[in-house]
Protein backbone atom coordinates (compact mmCIF):
# COMPACT_ATOMS: atom_id res chain seq x y z
CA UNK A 1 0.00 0.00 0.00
CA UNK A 2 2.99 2.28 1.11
CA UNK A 3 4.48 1.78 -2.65
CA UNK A 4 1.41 2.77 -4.24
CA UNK A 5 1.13 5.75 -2.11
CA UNK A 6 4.41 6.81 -3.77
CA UNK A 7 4.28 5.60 -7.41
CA UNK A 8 0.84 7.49 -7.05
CA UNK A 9 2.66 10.65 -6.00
CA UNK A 10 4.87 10.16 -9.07
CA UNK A 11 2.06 10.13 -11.40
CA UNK A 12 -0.37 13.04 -9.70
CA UNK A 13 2.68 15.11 -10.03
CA UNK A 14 2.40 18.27 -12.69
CA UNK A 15 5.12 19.11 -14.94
CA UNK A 16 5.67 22.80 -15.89
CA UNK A 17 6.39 24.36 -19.14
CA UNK A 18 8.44 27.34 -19.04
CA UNK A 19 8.45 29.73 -21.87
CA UNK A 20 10.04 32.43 -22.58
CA UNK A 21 10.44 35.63 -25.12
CA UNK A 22 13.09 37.78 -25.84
CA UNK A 23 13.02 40.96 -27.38
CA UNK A 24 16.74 42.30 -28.15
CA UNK A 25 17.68 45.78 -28.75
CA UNK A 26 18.55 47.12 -31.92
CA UNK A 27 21.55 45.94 -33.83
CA UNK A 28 23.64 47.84 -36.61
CA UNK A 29 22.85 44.99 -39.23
CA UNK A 30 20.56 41.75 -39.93
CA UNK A 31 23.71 39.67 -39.98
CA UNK A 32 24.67 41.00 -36.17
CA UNK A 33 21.25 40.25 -35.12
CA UNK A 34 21.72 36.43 -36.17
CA UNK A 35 24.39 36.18 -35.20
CA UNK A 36 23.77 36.91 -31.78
CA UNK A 37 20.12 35.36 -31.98
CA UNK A 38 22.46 31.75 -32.70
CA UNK A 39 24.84 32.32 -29.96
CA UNK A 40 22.07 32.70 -27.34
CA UNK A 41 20.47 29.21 -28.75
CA UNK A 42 23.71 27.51 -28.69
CA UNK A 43 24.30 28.86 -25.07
CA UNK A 44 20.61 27.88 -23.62
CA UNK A 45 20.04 24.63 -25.59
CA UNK A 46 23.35 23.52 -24.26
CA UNK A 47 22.07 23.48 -20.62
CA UNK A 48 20.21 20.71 -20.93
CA UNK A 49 23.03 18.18 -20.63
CA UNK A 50 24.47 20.83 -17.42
CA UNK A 51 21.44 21.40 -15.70
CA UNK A 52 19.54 18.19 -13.72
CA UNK A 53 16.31 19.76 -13.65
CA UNK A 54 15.91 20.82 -16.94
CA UNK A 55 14.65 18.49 -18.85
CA UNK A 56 14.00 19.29 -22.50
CA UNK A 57 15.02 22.69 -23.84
CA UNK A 58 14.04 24.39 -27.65
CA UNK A 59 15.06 27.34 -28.78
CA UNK A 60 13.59 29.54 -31.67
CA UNK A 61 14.63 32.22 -33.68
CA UNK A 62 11.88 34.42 -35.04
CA UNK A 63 11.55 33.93 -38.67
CA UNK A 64 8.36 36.51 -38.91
CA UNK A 65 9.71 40.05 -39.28
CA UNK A 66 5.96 41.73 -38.75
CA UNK A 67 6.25 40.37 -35.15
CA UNK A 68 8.25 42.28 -32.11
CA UNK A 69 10.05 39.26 -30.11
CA UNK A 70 13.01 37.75 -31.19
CA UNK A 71 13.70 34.01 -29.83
CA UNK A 72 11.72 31.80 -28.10
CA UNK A 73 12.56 29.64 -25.32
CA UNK A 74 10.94 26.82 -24.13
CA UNK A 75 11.82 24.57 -21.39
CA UNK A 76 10.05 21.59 -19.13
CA UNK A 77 10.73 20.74 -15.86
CA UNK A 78 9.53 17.78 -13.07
CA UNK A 79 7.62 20.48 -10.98
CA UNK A 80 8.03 24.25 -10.23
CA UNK A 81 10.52 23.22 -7.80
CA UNK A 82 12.72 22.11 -11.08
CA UNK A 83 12.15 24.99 -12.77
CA UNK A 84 13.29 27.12 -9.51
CA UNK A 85 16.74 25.22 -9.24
CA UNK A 86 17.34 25.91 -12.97
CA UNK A 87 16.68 29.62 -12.67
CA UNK A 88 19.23 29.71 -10.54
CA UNK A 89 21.72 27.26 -11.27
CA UNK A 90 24.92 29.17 -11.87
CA UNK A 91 25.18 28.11 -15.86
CA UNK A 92 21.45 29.68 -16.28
CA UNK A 93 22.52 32.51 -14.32
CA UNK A 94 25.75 32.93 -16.22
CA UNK A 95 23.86 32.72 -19.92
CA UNK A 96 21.27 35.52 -19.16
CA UNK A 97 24.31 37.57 -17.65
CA UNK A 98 26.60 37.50 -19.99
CA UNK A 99 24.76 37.11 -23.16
CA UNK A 100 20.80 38.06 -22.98
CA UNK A 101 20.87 40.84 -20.23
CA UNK A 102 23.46 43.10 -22.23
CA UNK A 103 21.28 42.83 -25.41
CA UNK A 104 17.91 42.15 -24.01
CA UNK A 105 14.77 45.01 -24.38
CA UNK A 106 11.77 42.92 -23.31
CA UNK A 107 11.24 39.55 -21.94
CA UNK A 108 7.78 37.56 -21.44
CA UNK A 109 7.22 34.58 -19.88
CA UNK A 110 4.54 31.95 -18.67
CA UNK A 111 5.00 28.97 -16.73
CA UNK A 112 2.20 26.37 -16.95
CA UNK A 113 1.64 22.72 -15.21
CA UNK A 114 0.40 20.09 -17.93
């Protein structure tokens, strides 16, 4: 009975989607912009095989001109416990410092259990 009790705690449990948009500021050229839209995907999607809690990560550059955010991130995580140790892990933490914060002009986000 005690087993079930757990393996049913397993299963009740909620994962959370994190995602995320980033707007960055304005860059001299289109080529700049890429460029530093790809390093920021290389960066986050290589967390996944740093971070424990992160699970799965996918990150998109916007191919749509006519709309205002740049990349989307999107991330799962076990609970929102996960997705609290990953925000600040110390490789998260070191990604938005040193290459989203300096070029960053808006950020959205929603998390969401599924």
């Amino acid at each position: 009975k005690e087993k079930f009790g757990v393996i049913l705690e397993i299963f009740s449990r909620k994962m959370v989607k994190h995602i995320v948009l980033f707007k960055l500021k304005p860059f001299n050229s289109e080529s700049e912009r890429l460029a530093a839209c790809e390093k920021i995907k290389s960066e986050l999607s290589a967390l996944v095989e740093k971070v424990p809690t992160l699970l799965t990560a996918e990150v998109g550059i916007n191919c749509n001109p006519n709309e205002q955010f740049d990349i989307a991130l999107t991330t799962t995580h076990n609970d929102m416990e996960g997705l609290k140790e990953y925000a600040q892990h110390p490789l998260h933490v070191d990604v938005a410092k040193n290459y989203i914060r300096p070029i960053l002009e808006a950020r959205s986000c929603c998390d969401y259990q599924y």
